[in-house]
N, C-alpha and C. Protein backbone atom coordinates (compact mmCIF):
# COMPACT_ATOMS: atom_id res chain seq x y z
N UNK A 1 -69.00 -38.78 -16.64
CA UNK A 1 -67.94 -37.89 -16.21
C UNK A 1 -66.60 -38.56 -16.50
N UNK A 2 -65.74 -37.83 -17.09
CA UNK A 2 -64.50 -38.15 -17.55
C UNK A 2 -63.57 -38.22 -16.50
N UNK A 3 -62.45 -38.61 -16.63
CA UNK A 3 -61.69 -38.69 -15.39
C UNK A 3 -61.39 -39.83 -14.02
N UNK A 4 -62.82 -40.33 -13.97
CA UNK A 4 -63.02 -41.12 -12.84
C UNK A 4 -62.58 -42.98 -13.01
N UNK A 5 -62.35 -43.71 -12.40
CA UNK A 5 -62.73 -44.96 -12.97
C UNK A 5 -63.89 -45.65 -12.00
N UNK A 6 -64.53 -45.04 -11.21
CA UNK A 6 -65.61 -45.90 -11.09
C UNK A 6 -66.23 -44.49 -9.79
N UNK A 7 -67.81 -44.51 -10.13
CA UNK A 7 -68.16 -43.56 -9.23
C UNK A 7 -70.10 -44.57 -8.17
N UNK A 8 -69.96 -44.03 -7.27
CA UNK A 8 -70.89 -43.94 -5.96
C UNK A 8 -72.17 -44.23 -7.17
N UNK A 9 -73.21 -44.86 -6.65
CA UNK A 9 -74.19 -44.97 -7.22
C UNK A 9 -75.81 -43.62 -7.03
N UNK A 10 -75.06 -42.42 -5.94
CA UNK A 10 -76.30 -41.88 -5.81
C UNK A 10 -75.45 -41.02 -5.03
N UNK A 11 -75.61 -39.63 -5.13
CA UNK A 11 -75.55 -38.48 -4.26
C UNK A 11 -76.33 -38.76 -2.81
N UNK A 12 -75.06 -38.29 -1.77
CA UNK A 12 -75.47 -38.33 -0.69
C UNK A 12 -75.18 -36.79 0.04
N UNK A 13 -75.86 -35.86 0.24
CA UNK A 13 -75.72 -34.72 1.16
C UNK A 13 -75.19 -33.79 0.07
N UNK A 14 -75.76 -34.17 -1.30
CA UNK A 14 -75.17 -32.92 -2.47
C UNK A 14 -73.47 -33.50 -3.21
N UNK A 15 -72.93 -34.74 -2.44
CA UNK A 15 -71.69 -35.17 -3.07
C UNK A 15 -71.56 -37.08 -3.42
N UNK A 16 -70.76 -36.62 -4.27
CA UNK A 16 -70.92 -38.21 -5.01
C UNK A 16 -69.21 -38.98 -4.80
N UNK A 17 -69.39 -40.03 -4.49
CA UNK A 17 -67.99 -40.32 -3.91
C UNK A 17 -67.69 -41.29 -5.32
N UNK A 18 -66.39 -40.86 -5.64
CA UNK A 18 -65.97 -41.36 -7.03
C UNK A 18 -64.44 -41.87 -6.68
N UNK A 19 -64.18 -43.28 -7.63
CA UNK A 19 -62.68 -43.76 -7.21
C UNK A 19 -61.85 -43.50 -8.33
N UNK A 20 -60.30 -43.10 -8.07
CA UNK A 20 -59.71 -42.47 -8.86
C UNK A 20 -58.46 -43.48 -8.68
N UNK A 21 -57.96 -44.17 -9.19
CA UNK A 21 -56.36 -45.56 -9.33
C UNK A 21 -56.59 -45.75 -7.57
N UNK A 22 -57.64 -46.33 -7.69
CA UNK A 22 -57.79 -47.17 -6.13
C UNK A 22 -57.95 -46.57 -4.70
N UNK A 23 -58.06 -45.12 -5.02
CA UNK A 23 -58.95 -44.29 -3.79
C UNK A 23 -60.05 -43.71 -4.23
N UNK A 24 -60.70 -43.52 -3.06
CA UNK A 24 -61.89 -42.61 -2.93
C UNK A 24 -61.93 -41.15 -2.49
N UNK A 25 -62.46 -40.55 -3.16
CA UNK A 25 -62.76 -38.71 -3.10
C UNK A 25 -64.14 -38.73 -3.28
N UNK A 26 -64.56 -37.63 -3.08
CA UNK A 26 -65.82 -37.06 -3.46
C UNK A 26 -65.95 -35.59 -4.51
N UNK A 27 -66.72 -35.73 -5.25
CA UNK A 27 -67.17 -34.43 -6.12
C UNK A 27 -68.71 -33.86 -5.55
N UNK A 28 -68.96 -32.48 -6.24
CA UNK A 28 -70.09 -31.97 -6.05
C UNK A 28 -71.24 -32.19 -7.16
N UNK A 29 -71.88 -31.49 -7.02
CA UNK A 29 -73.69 -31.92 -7.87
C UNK A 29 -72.94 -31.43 -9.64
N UNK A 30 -72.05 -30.42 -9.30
CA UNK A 30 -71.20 -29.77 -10.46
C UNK A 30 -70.11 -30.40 -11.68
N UNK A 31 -69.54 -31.27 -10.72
CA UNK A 31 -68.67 -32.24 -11.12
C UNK A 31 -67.07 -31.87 -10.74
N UNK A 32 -67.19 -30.98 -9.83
CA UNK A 32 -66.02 -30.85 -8.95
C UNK A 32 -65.44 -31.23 -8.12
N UNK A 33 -64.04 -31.63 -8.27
CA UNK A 33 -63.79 -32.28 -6.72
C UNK A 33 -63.62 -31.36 -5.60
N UNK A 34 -64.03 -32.17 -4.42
CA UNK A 34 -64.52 -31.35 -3.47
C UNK A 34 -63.50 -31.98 -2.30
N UNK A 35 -63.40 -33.25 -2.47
CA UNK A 35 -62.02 -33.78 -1.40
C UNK A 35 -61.45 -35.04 -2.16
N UNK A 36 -60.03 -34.50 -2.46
CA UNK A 36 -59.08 -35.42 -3.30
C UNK A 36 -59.66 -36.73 -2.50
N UNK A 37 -58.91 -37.89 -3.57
CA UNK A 37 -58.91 -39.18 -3.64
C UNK A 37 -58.00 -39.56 -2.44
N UNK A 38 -58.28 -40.29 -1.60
CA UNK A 38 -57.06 -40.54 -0.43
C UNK A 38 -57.87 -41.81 0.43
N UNK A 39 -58.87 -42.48 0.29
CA UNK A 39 -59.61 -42.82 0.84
C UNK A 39 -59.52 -44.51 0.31
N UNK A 40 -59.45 -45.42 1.41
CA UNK A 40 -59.48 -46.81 0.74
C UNK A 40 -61.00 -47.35 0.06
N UNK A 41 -62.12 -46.44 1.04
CA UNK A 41 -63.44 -46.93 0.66
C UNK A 41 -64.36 -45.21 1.37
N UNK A 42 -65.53 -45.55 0.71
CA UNK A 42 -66.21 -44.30 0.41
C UNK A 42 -67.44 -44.81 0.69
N UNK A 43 -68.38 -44.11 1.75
CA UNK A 43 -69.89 -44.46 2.49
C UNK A 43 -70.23 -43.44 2.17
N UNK A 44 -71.85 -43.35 1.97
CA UNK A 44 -72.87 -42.40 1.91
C UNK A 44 -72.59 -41.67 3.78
N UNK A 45 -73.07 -40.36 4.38
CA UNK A 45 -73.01 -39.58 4.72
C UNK A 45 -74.16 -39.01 5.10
């Protein structure tokens, strides 16, 4: 997936938490983001 610089190693609950210039968001199974990047760090769910 284009766009990202570093993503979650495994879908958790249908979303994949991906880091974007040093935050964390999550996308869907689709490759959509689903909640902007705003996040210092990103846990499974």
């Amino acid at each position: 997936m284009d766009g990202f610089d570093q993503l979650s190693l495994s879908f958790s609950e249908k979303f994949l938490g991906f880091e974007k210039q040093g935050k964390w968001g999550f996308i869907d199974t689709n490759g959509a983001v689903v909640l902007e990047p705003k996040w210092e760090i990103c846990r499974a769910f």
